[in-house]
C-alpha atoms as a PDB file:
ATOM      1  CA  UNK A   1       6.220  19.230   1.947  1.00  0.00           C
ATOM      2  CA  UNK A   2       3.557  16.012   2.163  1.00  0.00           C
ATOM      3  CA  UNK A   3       1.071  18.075   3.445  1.00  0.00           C
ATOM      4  CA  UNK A   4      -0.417  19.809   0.299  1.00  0.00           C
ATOM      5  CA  UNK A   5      -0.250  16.562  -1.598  1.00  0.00           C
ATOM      6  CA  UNK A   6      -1.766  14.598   1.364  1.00  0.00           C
ATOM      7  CA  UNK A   7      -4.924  17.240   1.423  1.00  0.00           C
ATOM      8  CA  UNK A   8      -5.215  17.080  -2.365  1.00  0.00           C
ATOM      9  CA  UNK A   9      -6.089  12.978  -2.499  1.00  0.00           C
ATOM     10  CA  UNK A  10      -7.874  13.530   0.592  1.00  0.00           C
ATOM     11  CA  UNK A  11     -10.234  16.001  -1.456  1.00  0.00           C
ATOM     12  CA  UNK A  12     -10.134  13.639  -4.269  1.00  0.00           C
ATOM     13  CA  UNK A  13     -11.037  10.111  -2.335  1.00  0.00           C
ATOM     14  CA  UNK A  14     -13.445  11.574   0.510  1.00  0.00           C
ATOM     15  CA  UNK A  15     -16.255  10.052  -0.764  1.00  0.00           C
ATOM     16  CA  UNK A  16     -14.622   6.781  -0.927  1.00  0.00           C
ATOM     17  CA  UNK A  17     -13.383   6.864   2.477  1.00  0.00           C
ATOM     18  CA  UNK A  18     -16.387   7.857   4.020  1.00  0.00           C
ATOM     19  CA  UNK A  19     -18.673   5.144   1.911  1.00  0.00           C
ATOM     20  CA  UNK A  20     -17.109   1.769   1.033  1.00  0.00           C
ATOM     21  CA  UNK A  21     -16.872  -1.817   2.229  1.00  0.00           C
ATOM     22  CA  UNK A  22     -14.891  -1.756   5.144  1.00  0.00           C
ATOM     23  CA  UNK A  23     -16.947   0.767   6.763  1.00  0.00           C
ATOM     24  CA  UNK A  24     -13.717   2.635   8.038  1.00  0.00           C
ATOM     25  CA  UNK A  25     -11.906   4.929   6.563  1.00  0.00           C
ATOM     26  CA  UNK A  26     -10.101   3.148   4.136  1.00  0.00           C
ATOM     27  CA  UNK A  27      -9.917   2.704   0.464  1.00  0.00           C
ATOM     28  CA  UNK A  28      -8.480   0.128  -1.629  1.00  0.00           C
ATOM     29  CA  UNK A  29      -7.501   0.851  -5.242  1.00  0.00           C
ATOM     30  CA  UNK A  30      -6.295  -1.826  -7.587  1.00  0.00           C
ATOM     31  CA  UNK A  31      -5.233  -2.650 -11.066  1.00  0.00           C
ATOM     32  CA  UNK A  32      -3.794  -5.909 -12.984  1.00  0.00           C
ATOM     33  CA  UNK A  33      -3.060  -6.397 -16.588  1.00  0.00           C
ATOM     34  CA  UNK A  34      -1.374  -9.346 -18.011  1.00  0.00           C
ATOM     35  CA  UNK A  35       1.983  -9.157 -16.394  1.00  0.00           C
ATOM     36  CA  UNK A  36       1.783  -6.216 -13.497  1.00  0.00           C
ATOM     37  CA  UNK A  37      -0.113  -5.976 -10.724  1.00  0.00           C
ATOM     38  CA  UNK A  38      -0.632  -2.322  -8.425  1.00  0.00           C
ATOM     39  CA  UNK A  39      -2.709  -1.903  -5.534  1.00  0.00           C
ATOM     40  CA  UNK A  40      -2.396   1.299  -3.455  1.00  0.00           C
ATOM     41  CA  UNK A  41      -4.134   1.650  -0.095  1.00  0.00           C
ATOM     42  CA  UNK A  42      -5.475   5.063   1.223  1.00  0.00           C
ATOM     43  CA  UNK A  43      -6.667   5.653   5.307  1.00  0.00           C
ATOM     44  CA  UNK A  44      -7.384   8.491   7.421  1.00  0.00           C
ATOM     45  CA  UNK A  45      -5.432   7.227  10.606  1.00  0.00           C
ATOM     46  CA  UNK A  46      -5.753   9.470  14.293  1.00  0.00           C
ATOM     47  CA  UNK A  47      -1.601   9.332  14.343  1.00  0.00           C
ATOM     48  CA  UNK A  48       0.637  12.123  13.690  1.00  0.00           C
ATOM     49  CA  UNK A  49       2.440  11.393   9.927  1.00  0.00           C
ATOM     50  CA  UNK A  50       5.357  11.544  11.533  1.00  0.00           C
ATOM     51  CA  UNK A  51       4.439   8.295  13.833  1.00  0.00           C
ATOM     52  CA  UNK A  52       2.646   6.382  11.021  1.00  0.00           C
ATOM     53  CA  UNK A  53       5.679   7.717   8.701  1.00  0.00           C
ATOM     54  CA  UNK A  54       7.653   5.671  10.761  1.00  0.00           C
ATOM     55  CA  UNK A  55       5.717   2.651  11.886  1.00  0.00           C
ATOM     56  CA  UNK A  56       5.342   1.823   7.750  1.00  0.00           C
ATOM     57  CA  UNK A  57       9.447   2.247   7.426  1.00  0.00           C
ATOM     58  CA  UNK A  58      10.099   0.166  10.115  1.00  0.00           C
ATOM     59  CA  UNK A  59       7.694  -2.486   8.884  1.00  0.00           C
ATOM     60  CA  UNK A  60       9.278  -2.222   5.379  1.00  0.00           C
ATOM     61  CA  UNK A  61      11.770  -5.387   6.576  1.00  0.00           C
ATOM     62  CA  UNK A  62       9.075  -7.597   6.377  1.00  0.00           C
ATOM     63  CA  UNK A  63       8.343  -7.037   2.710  1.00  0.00           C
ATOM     64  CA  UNK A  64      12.241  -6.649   1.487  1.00  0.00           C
ATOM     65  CA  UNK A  65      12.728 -10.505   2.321  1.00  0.00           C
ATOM     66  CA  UNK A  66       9.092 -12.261   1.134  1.00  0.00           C
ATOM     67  CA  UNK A  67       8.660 -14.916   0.934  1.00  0.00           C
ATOM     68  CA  UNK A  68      11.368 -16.070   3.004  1.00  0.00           C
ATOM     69  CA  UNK A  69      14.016 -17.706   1.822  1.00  0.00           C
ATOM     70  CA  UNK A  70      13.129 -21.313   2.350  1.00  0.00           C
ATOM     71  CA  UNK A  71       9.931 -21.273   1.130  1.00  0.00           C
ATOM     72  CA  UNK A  72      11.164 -19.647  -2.548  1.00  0.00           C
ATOM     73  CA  UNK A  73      10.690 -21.504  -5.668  1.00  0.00           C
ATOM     74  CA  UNK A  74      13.939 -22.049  -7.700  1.00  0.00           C
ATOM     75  CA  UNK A  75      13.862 -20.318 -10.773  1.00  0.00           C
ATOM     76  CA  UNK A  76      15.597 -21.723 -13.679  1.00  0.00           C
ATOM     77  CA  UNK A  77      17.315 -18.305 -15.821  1.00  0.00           C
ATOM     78  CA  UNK A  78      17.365 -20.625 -19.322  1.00  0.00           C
ATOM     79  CA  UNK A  79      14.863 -20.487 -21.700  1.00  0.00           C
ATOM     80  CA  UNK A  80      14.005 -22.915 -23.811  1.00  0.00           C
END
């Protein structure tokens, strides 16, 4: 199911993985405009997908709650 996908970007960003800034395999892709911000992340890792799979879901807790509560700025909903 991920596999074909998975080999297709591979293809596509081999260059960049081998040949880029943080001399790993690892590439960084990034875009803003004037109210959105998107940055994906692409690495060749030496784990099973099933391990890294996993390792990323369980991490996804630290990212539902940020920043933590206390340290949020109120927001005030009325305009004007």
């Amino acid at each position: 199911m991920f596999a074909v996908p998975l080999r297709a970007k591979y293809a596509e960003l081999s260059g960049r993985l081998l040949h880029n800034q943080f001399q790993r395999a690892l590439y960084l892709e990034s875009t803003e405009s004037s109210n959105d911000l998107k940055s994906e992340i692409y690495a060749v890792v030496d784990y099973p997908f099933a391990t890294v799979n996993t390792a990323l879901n369980n991490c996804l807790w630290l990212w539902h709650d940020w920043p933590p509560r206390h340290e949020r700025l109120p927001v005030n909903h009325r305009q004007g």
